[in-house]
C-alpha atoms as a PDB file:
ATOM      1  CA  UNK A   1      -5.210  19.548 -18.521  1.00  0.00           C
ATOM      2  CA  UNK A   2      -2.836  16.930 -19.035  1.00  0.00           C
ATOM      3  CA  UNK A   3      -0.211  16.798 -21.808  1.00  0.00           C
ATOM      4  CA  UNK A   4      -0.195  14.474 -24.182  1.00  0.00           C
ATOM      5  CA  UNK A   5       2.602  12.765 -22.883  1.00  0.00           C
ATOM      6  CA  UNK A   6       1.274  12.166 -19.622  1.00  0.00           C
ATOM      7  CA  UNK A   7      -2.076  10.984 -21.057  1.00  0.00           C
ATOM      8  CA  UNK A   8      -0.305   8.287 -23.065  1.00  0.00           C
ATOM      9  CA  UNK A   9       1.368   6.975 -19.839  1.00  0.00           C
ATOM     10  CA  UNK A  10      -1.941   6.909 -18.140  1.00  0.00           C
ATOM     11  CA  UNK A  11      -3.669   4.588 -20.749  1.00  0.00           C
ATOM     12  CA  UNK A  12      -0.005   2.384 -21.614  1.00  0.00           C
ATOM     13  CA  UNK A  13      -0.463  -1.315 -21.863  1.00  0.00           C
ATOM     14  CA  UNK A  14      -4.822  -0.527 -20.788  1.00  0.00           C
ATOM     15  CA  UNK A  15      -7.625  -1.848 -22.969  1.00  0.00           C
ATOM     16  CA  UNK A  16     -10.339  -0.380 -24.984  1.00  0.00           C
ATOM     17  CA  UNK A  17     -12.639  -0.178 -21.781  1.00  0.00           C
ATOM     18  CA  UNK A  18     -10.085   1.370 -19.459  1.00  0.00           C
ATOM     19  CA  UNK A  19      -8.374   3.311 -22.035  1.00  0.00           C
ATOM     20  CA  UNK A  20     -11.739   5.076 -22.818  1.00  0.00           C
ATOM     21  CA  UNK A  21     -12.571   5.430 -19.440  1.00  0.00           C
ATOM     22  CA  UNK A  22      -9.479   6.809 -18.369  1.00  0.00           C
ATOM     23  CA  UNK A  23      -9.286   8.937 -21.137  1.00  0.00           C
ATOM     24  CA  UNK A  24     -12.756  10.388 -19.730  1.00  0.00           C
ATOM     25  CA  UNK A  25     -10.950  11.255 -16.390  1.00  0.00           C
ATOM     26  CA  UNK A  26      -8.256  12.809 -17.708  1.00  0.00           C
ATOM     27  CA  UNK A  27      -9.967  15.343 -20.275  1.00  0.00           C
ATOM     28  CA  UNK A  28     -11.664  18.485 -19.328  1.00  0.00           C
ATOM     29  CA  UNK A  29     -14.879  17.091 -20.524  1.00  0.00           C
ATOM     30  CA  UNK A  30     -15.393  13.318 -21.439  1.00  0.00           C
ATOM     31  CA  UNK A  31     -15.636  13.464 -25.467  1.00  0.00           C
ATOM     32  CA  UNK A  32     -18.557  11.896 -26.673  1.00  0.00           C
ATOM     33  CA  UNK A  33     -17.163   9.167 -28.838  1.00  0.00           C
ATOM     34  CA  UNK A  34     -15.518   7.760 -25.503  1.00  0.00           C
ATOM     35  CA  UNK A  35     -18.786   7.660 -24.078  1.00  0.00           C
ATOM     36  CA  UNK A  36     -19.643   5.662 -26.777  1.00  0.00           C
ATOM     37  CA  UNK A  37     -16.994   3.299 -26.558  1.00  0.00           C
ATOM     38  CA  UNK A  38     -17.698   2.253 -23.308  1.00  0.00           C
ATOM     39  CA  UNK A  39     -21.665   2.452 -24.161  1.00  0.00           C
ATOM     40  CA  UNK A  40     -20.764  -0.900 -26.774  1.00  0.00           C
ATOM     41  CA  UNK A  41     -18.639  -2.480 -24.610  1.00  0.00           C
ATOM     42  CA  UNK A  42     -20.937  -2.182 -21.690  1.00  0.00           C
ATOM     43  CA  UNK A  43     -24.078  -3.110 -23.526  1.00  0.00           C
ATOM     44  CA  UNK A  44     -22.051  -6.080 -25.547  1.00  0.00           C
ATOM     45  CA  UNK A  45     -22.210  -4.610 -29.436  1.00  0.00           C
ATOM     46  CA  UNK A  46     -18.158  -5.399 -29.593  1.00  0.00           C
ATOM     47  CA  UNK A  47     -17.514  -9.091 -30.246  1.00  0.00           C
ATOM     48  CA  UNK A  48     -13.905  -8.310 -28.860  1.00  0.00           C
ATOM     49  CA  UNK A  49     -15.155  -7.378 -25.439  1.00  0.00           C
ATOM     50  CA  UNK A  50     -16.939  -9.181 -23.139  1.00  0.00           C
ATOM     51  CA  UNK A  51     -19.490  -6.743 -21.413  1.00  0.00           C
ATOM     52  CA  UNK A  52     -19.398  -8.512 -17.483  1.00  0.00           C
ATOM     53  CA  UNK A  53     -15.565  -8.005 -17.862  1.00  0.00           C
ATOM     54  CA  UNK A  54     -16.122  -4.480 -19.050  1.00  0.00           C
ATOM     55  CA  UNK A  55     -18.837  -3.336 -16.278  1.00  0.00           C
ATOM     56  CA  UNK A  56     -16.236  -5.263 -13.487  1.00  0.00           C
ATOM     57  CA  UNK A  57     -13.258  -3.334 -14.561  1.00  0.00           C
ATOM     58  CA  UNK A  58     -15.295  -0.051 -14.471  1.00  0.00           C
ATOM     59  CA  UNK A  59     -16.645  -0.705 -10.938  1.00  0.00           C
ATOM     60  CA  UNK A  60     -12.842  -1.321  -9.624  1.00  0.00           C
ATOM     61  CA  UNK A  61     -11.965   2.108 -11.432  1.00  0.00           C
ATOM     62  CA  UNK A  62     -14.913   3.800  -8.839  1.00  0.00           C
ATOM     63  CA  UNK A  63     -13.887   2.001  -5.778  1.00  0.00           C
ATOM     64  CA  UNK A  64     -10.818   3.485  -5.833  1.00  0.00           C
ATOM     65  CA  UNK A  65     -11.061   7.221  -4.067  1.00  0.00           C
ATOM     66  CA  UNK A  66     -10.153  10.110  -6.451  1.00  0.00           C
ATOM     67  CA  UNK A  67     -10.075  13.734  -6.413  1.00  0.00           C
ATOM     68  CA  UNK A  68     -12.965  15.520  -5.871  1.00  0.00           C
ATOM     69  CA  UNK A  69     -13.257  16.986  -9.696  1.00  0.00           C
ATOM     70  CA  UNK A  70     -12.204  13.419 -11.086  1.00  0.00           C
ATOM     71  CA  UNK A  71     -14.998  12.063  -8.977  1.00  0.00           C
ATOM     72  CA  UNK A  72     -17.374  14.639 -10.337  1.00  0.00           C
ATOM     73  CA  UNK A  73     -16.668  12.986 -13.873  1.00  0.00           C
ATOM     74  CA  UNK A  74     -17.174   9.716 -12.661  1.00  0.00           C
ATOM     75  CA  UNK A  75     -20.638  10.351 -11.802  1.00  0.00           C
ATOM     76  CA  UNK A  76     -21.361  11.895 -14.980  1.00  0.00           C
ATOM     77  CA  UNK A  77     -20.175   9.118 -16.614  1.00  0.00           C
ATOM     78  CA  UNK A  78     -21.955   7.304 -14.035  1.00  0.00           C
ATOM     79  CA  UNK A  79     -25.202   9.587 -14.983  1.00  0.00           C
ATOM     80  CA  UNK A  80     -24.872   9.244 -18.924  1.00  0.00           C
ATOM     81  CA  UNK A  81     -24.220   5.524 -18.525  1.00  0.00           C
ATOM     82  CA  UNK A  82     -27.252   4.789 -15.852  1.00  0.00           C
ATOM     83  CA  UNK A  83     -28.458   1.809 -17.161  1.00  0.00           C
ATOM     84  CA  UNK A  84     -25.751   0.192 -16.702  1.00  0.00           C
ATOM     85  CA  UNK A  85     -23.836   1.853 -13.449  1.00  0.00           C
ATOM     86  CA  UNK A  86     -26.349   3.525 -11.627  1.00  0.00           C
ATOM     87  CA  UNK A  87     -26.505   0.359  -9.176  1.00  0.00           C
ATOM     88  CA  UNK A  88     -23.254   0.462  -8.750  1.00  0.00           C
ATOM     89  CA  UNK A  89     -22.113   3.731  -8.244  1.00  0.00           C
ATOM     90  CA  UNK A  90     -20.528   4.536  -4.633  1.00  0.00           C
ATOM     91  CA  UNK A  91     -19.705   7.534  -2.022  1.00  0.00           C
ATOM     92  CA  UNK A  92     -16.433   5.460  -1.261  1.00  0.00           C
ATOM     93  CA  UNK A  93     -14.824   7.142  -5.077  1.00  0.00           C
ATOM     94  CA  UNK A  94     -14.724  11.178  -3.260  1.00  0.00           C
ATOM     95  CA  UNK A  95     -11.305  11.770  -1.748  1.00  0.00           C
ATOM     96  CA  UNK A  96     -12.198  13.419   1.308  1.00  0.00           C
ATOM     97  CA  UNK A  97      -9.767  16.683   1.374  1.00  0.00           C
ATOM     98  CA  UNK A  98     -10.582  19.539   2.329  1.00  0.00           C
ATOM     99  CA  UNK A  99      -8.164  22.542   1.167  1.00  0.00           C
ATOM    100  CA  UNK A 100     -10.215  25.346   0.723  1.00  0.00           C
ATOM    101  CA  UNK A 101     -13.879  26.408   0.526  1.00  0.00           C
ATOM    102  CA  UNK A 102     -13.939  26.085  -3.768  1.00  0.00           C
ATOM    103  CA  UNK A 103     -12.973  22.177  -2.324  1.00  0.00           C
ATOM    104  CA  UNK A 104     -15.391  22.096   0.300  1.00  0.00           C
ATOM    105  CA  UNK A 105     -18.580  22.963  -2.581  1.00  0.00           C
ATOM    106  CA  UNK A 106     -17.180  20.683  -4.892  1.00  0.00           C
ATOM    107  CA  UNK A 107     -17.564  17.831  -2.267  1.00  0.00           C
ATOM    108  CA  UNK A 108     -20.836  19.080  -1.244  1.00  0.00           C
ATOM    109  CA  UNK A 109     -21.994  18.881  -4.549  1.00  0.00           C
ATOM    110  CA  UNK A 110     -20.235  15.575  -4.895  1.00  0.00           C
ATOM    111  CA  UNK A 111     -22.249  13.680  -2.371  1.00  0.00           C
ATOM    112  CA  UNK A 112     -25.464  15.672  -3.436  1.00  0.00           C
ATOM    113  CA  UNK A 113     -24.540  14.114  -6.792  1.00  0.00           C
ATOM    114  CA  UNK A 114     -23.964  11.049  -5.526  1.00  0.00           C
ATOM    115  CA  UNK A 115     -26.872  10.846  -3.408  1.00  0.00           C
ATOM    116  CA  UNK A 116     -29.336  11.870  -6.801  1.00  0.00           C
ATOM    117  CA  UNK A 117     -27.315   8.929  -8.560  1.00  0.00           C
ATOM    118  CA  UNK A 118     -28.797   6.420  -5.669  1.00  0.00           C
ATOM    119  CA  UNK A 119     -32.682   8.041  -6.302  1.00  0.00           C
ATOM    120  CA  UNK A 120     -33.352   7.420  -9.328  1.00  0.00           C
ATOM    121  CA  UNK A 121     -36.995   5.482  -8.910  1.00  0.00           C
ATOM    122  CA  UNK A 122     -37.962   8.536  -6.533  1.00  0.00           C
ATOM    123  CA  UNK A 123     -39.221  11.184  -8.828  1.00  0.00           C
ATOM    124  CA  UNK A 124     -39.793  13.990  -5.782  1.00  0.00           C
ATOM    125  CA  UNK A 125     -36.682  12.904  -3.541  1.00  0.00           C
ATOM    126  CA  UNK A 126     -34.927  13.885  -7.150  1.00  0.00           C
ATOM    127  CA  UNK A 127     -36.223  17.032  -7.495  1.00  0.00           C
ATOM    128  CA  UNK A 128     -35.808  17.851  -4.128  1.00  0.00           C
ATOM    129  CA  UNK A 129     -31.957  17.053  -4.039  1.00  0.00           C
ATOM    130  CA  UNK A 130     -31.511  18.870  -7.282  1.00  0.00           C
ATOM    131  CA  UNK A 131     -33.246  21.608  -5.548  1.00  0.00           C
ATOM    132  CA  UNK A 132     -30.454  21.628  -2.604  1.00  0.00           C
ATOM    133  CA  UNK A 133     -27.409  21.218  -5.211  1.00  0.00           C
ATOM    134  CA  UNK A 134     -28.903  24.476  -7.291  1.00  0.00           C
ATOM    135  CA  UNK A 135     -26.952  26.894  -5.035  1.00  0.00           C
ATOM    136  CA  UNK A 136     -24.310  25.045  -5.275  1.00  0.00           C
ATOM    137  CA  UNK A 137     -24.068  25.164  -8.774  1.00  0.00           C
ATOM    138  CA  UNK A 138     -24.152  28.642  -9.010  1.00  0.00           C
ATOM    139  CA  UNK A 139     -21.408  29.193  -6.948  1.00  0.00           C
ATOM    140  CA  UNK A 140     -19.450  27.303  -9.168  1.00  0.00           C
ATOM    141  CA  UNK A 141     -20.087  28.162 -12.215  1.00  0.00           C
ATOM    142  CA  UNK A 142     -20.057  32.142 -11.399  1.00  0.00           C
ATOM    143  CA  UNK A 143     -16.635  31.839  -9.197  1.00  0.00           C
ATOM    144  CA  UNK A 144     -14.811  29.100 -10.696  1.00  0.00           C
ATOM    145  CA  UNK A 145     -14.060  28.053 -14.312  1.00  0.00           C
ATOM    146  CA  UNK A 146     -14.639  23.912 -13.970  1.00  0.00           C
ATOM    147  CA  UNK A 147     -15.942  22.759 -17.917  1.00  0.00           C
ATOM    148  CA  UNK A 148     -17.477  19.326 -15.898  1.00  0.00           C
ATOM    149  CA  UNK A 149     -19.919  21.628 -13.866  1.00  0.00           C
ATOM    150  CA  UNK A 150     -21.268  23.269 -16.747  1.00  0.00           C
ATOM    151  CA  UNK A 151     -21.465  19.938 -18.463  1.00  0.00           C
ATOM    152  CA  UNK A 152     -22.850  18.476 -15.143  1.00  0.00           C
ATOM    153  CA  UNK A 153     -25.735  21.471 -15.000  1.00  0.00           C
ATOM    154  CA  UNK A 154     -26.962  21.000 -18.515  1.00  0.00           C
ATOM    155  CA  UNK A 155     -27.706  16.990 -17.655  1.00  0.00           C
ATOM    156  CA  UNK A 156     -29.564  17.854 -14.445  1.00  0.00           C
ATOM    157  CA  UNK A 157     -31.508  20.399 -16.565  1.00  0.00           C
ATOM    158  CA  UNK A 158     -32.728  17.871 -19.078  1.00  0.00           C
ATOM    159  CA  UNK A 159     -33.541  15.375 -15.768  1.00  0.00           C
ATOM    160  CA  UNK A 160     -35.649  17.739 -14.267  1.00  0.00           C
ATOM    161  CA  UNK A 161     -37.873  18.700 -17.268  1.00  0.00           C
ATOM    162  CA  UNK A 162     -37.584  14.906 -17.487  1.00  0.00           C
ATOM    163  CA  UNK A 163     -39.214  14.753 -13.847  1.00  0.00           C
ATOM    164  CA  UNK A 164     -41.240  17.473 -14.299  1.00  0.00           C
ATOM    165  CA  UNK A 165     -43.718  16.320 -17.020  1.00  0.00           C
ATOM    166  CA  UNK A 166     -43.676  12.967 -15.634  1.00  0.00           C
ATOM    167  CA  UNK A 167     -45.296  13.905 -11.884  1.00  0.00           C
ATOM    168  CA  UNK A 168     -48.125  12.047 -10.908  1.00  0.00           C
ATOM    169  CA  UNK A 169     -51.246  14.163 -11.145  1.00  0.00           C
ATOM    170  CA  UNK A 170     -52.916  11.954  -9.060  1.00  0.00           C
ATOM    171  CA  UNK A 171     -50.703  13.042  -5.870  1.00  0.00           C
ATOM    172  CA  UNK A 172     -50.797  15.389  -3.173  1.00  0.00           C
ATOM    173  CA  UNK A 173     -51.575  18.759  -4.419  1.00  0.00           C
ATOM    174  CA  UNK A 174     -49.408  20.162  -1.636  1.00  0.00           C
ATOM    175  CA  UNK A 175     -46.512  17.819  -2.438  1.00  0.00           C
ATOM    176  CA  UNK A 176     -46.683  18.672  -6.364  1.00  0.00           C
ATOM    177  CA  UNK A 177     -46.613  22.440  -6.075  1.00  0.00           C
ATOM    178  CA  UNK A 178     -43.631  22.224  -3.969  1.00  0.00           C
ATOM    179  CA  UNK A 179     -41.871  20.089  -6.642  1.00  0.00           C
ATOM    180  CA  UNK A 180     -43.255  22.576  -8.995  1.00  0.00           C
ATOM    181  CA  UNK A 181     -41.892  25.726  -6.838  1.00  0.00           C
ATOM    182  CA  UNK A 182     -38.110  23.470  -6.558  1.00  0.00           C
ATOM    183  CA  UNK A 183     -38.381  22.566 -10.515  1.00  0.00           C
ATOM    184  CA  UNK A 184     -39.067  26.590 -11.374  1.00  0.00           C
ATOM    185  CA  UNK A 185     -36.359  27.322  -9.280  1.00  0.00           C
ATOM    186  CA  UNK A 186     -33.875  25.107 -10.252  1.00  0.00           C
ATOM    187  CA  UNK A 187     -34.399  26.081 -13.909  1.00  0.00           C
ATOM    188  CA  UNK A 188     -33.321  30.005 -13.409  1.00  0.00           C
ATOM    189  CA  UNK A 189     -29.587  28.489 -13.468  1.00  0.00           C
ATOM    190  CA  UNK A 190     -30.022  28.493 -17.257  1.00  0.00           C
ATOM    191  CA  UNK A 191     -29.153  31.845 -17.518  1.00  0.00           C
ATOM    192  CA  UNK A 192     -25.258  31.529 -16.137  1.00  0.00           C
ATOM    193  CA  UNK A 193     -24.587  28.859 -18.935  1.00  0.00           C
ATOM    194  CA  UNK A 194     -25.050  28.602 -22.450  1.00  0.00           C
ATOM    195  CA  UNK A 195     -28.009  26.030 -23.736  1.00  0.00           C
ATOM    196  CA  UNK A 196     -28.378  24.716 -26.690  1.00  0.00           C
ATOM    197  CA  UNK A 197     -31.191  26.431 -28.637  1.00  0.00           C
ATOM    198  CA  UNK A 198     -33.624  23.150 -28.306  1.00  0.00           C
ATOM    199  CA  UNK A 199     -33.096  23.375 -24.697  1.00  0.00           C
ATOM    200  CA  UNK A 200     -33.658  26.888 -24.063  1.00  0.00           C
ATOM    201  CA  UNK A 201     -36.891  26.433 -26.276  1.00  0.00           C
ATOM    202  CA  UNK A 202     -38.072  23.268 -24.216  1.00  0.00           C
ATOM    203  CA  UNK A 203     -37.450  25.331 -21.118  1.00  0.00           C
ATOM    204  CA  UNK A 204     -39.633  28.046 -22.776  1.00  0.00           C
ATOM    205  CA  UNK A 205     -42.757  25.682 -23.181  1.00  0.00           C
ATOM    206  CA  UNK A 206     -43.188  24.802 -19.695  1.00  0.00           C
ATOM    207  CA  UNK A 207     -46.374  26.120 -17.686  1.00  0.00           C
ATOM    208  CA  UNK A 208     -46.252  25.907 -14.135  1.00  0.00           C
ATOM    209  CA  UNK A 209     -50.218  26.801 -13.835  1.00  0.00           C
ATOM    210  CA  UNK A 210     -50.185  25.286 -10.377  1.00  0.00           C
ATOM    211  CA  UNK A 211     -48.080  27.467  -8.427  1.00  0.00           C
ATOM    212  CA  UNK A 212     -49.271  30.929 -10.690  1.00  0.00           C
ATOM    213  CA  UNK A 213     -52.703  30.967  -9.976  1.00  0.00           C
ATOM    214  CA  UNK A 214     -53.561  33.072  -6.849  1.00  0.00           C
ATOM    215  CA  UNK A 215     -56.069  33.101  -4.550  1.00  0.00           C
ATOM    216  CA  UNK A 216     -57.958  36.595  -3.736  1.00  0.00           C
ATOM    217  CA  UNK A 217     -58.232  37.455  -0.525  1.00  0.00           C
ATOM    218  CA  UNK A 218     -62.020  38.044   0.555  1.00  0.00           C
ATOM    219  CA  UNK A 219     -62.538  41.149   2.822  1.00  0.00           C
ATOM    220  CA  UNK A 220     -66.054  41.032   4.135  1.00  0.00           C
ATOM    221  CA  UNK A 221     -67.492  44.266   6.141  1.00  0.00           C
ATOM    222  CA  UNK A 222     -67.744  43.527  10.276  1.00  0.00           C
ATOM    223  CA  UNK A 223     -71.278  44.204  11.981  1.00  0.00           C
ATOM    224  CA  UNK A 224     -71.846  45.144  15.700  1.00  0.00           C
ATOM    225  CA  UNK A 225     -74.274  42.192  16.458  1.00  0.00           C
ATOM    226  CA  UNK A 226     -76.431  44.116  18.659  1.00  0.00           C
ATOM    227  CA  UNK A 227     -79.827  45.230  17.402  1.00  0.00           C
ATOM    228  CA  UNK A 228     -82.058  47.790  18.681  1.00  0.00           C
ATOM    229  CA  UNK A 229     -85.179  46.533  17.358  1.00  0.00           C
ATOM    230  CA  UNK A 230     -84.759  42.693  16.134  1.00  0.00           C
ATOM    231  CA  UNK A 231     -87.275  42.792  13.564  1.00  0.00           C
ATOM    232  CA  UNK A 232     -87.358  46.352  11.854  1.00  0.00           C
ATOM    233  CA  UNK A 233     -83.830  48.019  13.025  1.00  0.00           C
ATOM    234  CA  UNK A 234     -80.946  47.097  10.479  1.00  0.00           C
ATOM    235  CA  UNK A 235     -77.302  46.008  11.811  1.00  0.00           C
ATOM    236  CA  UNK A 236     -75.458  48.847  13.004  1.00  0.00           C
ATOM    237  CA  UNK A 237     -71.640  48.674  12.099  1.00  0.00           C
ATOM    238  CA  UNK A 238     -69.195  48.915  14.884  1.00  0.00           C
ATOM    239  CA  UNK A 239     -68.162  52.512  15.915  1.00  0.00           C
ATOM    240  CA  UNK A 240     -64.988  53.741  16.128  1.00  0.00           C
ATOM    241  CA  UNK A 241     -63.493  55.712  18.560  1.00  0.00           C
ATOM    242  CA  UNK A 242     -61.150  58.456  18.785  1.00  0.00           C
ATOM    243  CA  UNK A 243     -58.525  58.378  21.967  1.00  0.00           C
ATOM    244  CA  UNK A 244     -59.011  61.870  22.745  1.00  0.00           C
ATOM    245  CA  UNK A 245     -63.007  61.326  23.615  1.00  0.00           C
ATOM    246  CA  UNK A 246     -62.365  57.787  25.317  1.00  0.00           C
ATOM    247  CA  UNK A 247     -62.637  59.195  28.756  1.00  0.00           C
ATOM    248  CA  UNK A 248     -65.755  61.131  27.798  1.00  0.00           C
ATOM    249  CA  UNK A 249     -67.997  58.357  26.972  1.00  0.00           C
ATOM    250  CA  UNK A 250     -69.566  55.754  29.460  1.00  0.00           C
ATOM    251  CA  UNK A 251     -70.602  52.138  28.156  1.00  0.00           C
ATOM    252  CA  UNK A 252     -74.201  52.057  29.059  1.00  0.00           C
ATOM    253  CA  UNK A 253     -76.305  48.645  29.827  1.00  0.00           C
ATOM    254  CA  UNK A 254     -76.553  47.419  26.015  1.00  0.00           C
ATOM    255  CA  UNK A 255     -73.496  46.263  25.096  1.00  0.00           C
ATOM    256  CA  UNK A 256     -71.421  47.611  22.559  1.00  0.00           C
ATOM    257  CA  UNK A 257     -73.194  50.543  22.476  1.00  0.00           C
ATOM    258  CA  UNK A 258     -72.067  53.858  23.580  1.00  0.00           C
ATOM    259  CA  UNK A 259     -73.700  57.225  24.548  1.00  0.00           C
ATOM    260  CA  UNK A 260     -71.971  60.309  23.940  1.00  0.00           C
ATOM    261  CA  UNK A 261     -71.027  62.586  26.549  1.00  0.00           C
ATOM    262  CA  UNK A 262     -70.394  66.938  26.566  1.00  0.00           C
ATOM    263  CA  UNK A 263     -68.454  67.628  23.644  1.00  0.00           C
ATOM    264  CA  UNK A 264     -64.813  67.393  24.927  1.00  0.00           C
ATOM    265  CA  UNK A 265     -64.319  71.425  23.747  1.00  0.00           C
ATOM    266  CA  UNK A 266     -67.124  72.457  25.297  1.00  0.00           C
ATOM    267  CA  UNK A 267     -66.519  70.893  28.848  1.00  0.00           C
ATOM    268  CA  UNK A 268     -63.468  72.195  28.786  1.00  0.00           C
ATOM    269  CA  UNK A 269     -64.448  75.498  28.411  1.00  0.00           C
ATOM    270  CA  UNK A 270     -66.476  75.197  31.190  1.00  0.00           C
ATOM    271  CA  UNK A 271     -64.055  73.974  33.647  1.00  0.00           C
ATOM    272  CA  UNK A 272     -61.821  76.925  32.462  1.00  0.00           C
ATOM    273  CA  UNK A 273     -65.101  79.332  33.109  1.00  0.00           C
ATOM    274  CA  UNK A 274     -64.917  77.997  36.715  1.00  0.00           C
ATOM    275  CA  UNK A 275     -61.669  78.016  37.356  1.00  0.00           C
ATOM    276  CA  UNK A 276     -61.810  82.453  36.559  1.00  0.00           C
ATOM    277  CA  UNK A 277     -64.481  82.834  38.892  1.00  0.00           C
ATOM    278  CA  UNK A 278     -63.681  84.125  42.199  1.00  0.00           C
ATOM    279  CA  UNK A 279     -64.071  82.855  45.155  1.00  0.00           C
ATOM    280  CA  UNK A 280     -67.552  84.366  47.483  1.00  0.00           C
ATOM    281  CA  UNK A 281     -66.594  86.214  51.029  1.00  0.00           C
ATOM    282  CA  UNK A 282     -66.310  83.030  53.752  1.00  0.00           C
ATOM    283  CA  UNK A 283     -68.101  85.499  56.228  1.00  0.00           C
ATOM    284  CA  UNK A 284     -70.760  86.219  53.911  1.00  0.00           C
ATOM    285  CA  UNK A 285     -71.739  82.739  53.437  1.00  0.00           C
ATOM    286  CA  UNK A 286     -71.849  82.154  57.107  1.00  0.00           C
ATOM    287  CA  UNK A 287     -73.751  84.669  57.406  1.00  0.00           C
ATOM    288  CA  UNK A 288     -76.534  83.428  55.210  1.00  0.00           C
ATOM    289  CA  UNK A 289     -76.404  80.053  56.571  1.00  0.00           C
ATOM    290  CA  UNK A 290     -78.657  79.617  59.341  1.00  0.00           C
ATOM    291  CA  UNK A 291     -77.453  78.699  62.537  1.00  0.00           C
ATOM    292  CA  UNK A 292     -78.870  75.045  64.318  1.00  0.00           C
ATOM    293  CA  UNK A 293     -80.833  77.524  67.414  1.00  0.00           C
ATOM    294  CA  UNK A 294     -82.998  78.866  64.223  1.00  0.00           C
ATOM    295  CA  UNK A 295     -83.474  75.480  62.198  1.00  0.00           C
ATOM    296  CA  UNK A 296     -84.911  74.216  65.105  1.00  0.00           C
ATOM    297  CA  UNK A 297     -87.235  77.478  66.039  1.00  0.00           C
ATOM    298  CA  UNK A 298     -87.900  77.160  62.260  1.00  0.00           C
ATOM    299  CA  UNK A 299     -89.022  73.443  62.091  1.00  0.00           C
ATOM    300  CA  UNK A 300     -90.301  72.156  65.643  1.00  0.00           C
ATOM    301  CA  UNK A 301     -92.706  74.188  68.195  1.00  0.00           C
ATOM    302  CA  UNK A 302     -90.801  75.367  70.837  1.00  0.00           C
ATOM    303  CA  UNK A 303     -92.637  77.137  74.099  1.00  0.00           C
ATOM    304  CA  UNK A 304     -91.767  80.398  75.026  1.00  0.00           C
ATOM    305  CA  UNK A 305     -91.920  80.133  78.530  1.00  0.00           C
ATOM    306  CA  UNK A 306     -92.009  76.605  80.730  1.00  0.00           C
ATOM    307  CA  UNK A 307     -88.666  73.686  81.241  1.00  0.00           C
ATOM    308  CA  UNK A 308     -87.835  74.306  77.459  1.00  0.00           C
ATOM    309  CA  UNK A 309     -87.653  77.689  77.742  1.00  0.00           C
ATOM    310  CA  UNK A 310     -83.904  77.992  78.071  1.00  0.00           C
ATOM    311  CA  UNK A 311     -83.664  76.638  74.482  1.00  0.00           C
ATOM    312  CA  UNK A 312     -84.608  79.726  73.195  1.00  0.00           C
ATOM    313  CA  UNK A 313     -81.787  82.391  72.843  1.00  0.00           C
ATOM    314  CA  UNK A 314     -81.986  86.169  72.801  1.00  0.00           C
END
């Protein structure tokens, strides 16, 4: 903060609307009853200052570039004096330095801030760029000690409870519950600053019906669609199958419908059974099978004596 000393140089030979401006700028915070000073002089209740003079003076102050936290309370002046500089605020006041990544979220939120400063008439384009800038925020306020931020947060907190309640029912129900989702979201920064007690109760009152209600999922029961009998048999349900038996079963000509085989155990067994069994004598089954000279004695009439004689063997 500035020494007194230095803050009287800063505001020598200025008048009333500068030296209440500057004296904005310089402080930690902007006090209130400067914001009030420039609030007459810019809406003409001093007789002593002409208001066009006032608001010209002002917009020469933003044109210039300033540090990024000075430029931060030049939009919140910006934001607590809208209806009189919101048309004129401008991207051109951010110094753009860079020296380290505290300097690098500052400016971010700078030109978010800015940009939310341009939006005004654009309820959901507001939400949704106070949705981006929530992150942001946090970052701040839990690594770095910066009273405009805090100061900042609490006046984007009464905006979007502002721009809450006054969504358009009449919209896109997809487009409302994802402002709702961005509002609900953006509100949970309330709990790394302190609120006044009316706030903290406002925030309290707020139903977000739209994006709490859930849908149950409906599980209905699959049915094989093949009936045996289309008038008396009931649906059968589809039957599962076990790997093991998979090569056991055929698919027969109905589809979906299978026949079981020999119980796996079982066939095993028997191929085991088989496997014991020894092997019959090679020569004894020759022996029993009968030879082609006897098939044919056995099946055709064949002469004893005569040309076809020789067929016949001893």
């Amino acid at each position: 903060m500035f020494n007194s000393f230095t803050r009287n140089m800063r505001i020598l030979n200025k008048d009333m609307v500068e030296t209440s401006w500057l004296k904005c700028l310089i402080d930690d915070t902007p006090k209130q009853k400067h914001i009030l000073i420039l609030s007459k002089c810019l809406g003409g209740e001093l007789n002593n200052v002409n208001s066009q003079e006032a608001l010209k003076k002002i917009i020469l102050r933003m044109q210039h570039p300033q540090k990024i936290i000075t430029a931060l309370k030049s939009y919140y002046l910006v934001h607590v004096l809208r209806q009189y500089l919101a048309p004129y605020v401008t991207d051109s006041t951010i110094e753009l330095q860079q020296k380290s990544t505290a300097d690098a979220v500052l400016q971010s939120v700078a030109f978010l801030y800015y940009s939310y400063l341009k939006n005004f008439s654009n309820n959901y384009e507001q939400i949704n760029i106070l949705y981006k800038m929530h992150r942001q925020l946090e970052v701040l306020i839990l690594k770095l000690d910066v009273p405009i931020i805090k100061c900042i947060t609490i006046k984007l907190i009464i905006d979007i409870i502002f721009l809450y309640e006054s969504l358009n029912k009449q919209d896109e129900q997809t487009k409302r519950i994802r402002a709702v989702k961005q509002v609900k979201r953006f509100l949970e920064i309330k709990q790394y600053i302190q609120l006044p007690q009316e706030l903290l109760y406002k925030i309290s009152t707020l139903n977000f019906y739209e994006i709490e209600q859930q849908i149950p999922i409906q599980i209905q029961p699959v049915f094989n669609n093949y009936i045996e009998d289309k008038v008396h048999s009931p649906q059968k349900p589809l039957l599962k199958l076990e790997v093991q038996f998979i090569n056991q079963r055929k698919l027969s000509t109905f589809a979906n419908e299978w026949d079981d085989q020999t119980d796996f155990k079982c066939l095993k067994q028997q191929i085991q059974n088989k496997s014991l069994q020894q092997s019959p004598n090679r020569r004894r089954v020759a022996s029993q099978t009968p030879n082609r000279t006897t098939q044919i004695r056995d099946n055709f009439f064949i002469p004893s004596q005569g040309p076809l004689s020789f067929i016949m063997m001893s």
